[in-house]
C-alpha atoms as a PDB file:
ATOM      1  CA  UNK A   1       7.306 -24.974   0.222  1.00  0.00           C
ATOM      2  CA  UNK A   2       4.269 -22.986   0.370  1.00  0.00           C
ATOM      3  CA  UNK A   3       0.779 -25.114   0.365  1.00  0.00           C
ATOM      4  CA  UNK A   4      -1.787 -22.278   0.484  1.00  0.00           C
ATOM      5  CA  UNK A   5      -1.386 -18.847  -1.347  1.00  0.00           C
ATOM      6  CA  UNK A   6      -3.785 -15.851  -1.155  1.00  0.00           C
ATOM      7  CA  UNK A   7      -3.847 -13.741  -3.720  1.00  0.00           C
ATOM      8  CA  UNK A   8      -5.430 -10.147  -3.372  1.00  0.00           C
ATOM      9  CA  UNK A   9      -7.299  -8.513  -6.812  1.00  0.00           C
ATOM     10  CA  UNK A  10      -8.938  -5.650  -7.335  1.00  0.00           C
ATOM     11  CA  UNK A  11      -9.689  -7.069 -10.919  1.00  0.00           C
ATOM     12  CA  UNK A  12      -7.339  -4.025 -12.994  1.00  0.00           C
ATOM     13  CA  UNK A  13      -4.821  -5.236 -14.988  1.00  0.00           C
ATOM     14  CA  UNK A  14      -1.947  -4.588 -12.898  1.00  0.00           C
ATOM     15  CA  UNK A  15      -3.383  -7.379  -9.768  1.00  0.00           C
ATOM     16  CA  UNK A  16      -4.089  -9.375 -12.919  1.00  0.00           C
ATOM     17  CA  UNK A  17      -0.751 -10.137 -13.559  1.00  0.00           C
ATOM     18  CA  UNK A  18      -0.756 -11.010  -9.647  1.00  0.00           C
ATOM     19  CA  UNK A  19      -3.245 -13.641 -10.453  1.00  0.00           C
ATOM     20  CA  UNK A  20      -1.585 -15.099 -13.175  1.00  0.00           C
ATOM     21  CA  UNK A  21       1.881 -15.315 -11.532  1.00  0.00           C
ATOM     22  CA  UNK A  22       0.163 -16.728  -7.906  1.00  0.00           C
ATOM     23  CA  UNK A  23      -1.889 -19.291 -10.382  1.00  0.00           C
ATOM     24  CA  UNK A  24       1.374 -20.424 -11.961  1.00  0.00           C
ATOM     25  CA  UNK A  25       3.131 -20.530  -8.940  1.00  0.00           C
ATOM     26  CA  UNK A  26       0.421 -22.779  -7.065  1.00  0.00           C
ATOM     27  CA  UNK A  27       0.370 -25.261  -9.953  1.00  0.00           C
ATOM     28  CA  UNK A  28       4.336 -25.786  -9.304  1.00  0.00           C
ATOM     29  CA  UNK A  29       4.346 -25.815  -6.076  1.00  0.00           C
ATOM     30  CA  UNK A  30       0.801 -27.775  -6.105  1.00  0.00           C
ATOM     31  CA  UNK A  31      -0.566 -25.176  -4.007  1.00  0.00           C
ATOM     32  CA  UNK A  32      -4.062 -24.050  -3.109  1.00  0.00           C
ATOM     33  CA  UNK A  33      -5.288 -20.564  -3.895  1.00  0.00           C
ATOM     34  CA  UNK A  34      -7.529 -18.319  -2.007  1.00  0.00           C
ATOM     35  CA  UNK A  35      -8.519 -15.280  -4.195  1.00  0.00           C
ATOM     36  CA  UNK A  36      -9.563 -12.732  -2.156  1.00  0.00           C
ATOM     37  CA  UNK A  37     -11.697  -9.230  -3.286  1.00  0.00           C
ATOM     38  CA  UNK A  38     -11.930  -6.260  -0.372  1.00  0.00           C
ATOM     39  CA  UNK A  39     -15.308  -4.923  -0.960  1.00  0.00           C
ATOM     40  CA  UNK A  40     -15.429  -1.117   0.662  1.00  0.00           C
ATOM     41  CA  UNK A  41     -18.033  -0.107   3.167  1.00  0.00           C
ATOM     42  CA  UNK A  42     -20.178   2.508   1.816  1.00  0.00           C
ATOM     43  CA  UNK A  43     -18.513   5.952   2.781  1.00  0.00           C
ATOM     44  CA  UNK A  44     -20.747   8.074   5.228  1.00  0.00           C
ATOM     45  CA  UNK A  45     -20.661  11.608   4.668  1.00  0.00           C
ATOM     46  CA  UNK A  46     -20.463  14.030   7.770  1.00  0.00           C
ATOM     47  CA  UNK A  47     -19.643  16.780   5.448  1.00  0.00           C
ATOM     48  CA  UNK A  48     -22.045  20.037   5.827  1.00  0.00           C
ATOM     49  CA  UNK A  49     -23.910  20.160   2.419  1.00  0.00           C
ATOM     50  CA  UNK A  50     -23.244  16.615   2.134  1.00  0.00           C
ATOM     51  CA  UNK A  51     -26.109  14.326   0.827  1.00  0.00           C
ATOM     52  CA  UNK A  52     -27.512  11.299   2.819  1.00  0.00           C
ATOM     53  CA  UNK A  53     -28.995   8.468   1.437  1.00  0.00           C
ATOM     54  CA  UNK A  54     -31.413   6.480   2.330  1.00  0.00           C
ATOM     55  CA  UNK A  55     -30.359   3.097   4.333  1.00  0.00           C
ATOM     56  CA  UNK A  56     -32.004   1.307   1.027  1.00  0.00           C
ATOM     57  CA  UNK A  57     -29.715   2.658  -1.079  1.00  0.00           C
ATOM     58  CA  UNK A  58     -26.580   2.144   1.046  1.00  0.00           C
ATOM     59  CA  UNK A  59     -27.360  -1.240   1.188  1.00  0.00           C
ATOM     60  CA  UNK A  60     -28.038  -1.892  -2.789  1.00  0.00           C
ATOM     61  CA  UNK A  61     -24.604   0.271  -3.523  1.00  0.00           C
ATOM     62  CA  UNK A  62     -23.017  -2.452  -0.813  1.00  0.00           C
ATOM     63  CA  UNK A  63     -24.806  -5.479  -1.968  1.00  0.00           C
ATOM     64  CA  UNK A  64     -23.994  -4.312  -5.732  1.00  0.00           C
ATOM     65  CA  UNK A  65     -19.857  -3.674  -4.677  1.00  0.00           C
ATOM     66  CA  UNK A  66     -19.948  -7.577  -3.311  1.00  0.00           C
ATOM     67  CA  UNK A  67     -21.225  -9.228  -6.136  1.00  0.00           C
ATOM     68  CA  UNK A  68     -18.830  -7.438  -8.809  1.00  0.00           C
ATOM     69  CA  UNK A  69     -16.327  -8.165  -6.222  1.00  0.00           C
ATOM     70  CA  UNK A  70     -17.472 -12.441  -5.991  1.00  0.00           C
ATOM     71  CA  UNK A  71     -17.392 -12.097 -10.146  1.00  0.00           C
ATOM     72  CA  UNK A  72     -13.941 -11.274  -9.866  1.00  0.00           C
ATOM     73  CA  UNK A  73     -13.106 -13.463  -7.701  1.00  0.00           C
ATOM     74  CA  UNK A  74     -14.870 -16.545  -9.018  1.00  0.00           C
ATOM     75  CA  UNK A  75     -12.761 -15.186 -12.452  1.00  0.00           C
ATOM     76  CA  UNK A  76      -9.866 -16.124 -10.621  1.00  0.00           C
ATOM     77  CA  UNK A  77     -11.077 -19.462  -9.255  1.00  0.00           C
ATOM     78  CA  UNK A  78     -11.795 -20.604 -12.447  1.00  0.00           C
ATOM     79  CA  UNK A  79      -8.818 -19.801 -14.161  1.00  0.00           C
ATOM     80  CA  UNK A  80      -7.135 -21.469 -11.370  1.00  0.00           C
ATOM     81  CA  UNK A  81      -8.654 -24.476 -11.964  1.00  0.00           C
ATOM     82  CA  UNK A  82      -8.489 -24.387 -15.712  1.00  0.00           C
ATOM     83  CA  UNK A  83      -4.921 -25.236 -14.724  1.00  0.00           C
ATOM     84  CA  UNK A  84      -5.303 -27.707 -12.354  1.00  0.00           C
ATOM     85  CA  UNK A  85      -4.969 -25.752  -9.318  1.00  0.00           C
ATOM     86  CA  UNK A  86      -7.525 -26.188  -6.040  1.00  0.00           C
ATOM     87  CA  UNK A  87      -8.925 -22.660  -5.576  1.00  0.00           C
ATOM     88  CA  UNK A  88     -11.528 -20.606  -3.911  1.00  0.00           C
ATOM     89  CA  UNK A  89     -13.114 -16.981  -3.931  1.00  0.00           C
ATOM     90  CA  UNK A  90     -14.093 -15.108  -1.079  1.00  0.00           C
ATOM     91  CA  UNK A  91     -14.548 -11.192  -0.655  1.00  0.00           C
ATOM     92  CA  UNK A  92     -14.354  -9.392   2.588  1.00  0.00           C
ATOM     93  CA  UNK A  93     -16.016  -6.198   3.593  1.00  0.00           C
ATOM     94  CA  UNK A  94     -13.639  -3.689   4.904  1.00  0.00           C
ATOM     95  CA  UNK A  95     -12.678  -0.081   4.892  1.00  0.00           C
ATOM     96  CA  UNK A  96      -8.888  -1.517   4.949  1.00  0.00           C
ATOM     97  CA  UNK A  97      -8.218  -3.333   2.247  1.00  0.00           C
ATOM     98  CA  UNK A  98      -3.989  -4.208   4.120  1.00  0.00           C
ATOM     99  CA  UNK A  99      -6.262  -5.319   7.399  1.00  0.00           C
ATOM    100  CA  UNK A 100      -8.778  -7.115   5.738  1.00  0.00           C
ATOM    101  CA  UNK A 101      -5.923  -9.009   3.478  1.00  0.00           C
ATOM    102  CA  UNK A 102      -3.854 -10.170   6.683  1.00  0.00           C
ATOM    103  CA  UNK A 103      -6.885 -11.084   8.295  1.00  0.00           C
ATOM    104  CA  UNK A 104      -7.736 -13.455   5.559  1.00  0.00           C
ATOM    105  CA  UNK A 105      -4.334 -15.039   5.139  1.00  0.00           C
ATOM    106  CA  UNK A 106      -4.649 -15.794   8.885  1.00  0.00           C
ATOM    107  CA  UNK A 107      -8.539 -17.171   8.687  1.00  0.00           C
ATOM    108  CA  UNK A 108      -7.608 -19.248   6.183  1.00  0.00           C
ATOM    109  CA  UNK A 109      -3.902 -20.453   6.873  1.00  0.00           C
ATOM    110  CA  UNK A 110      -2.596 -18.968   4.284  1.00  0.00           C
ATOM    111  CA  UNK A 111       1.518 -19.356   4.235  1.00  0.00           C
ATOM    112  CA  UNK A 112       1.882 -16.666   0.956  1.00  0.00           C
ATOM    113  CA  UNK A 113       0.296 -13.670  -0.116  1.00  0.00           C
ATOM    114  CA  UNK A 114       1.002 -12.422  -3.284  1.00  0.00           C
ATOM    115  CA  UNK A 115      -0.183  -9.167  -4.397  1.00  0.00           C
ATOM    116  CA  UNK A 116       0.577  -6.184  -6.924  1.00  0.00           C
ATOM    117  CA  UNK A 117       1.645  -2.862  -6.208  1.00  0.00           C
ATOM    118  CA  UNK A 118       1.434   0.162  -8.211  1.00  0.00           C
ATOM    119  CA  UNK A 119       4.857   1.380  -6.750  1.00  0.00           C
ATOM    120  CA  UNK A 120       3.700   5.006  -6.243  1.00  0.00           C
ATOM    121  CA  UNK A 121       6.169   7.202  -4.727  1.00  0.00           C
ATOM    122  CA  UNK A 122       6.608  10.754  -3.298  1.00  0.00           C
ATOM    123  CA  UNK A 123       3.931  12.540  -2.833  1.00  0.00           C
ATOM    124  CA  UNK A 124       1.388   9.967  -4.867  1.00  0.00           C
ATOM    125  CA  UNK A 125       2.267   7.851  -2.584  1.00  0.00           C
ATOM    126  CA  UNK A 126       1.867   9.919   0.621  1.00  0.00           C
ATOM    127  CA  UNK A 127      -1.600  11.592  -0.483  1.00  0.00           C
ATOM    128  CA  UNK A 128      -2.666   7.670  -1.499  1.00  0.00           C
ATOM    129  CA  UNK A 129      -0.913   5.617   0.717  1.00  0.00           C
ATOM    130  CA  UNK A 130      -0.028   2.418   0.022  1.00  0.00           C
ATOM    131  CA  UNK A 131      -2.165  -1.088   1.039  1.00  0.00           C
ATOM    132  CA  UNK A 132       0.731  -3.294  -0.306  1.00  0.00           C
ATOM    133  CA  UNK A 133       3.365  -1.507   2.083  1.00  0.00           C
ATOM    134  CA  UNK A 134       1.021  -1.532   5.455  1.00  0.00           C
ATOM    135  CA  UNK A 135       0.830  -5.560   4.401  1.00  0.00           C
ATOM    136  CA  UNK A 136       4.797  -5.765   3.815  1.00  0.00           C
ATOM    137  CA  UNK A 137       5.443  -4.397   7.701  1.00  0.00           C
ATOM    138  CA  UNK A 138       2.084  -6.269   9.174  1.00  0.00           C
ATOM    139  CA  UNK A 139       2.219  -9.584   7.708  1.00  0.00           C
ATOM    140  CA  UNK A 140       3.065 -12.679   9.522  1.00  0.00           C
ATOM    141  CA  UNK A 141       3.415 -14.444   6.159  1.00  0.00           C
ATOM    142  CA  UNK A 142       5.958 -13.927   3.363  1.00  0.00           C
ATOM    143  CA  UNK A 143       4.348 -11.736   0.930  1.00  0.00           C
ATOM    144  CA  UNK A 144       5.430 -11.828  -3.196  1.00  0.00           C
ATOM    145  CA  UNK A 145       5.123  -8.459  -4.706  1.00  0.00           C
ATOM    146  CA  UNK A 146       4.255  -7.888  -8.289  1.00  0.00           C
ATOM    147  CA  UNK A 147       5.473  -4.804 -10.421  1.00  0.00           C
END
């Protein structure tokens, strides 16, 4: 049915469940996994009164976010193949974390994506918007929703 799933963490304990469920469904279906980390850009602050920092720094804060976000990820792998399931860990860079998720799926040919979703509504949701929902109505892949 499915022979390459991507599976999107953050590391909290909500996409954790995620993880476990797309690790347990790649060992039935004897999938592959791709565990994929967004790492944000740095934000830039146009703000009057705003403090700038130096390009250095930016980069360290950057180069700091990516390897928490690989340690995750390589979590992920691992526990993957703990149960006998072919599995990698990438991150991506980008200030959309639903954009940066299809992308993947579509670099690497994935044919799931299975994800969590806090399931925010009202005005929670409006005021934080929702990454899971902008990958629902823009994916070209089935994608499995955890709760």
């Amino acid at each position: 049915m499915y022979k390459k799933i991507l599976v999107a963490t953050d590391g909290s304990a909500l996409s954790k469940k995620a993880v476990a469920n797309a690790i347990a469904l790649a060992s039935s279906l004897g999938a592959e996994l791709v565990a994929l980390k967004v790492v944000p850009r740095y934000p830039q602050s146009y703000f009057e009164g705003g403090l700038a920092l130096q390009a250095a720094e930016v980069e360290r804060v950057e180069a700091q976010w990516a390897t928490e976000g690989q340690t995750i990820v390589d979590g992920v792998k691992k526990a993957a193949e703990a149960n006998g399931v072919k599995a990698k860990g990438i991150t991506a860079k980008s200030d959309v974390v639903s954009d940066a998720i299809i992308a993947a799926a579509k670099k690497h040919k994935c044919d799931l994506v299975v994800m969590a979703s806090h399931g925010r509504k009202g005005v929670k949701r409006l005021l934080l918007g929702s990454e899971t929902q902008q990958v629902l109505t823009h994916s070209h892949v089935p994608v499995l929703v955890m709760r």
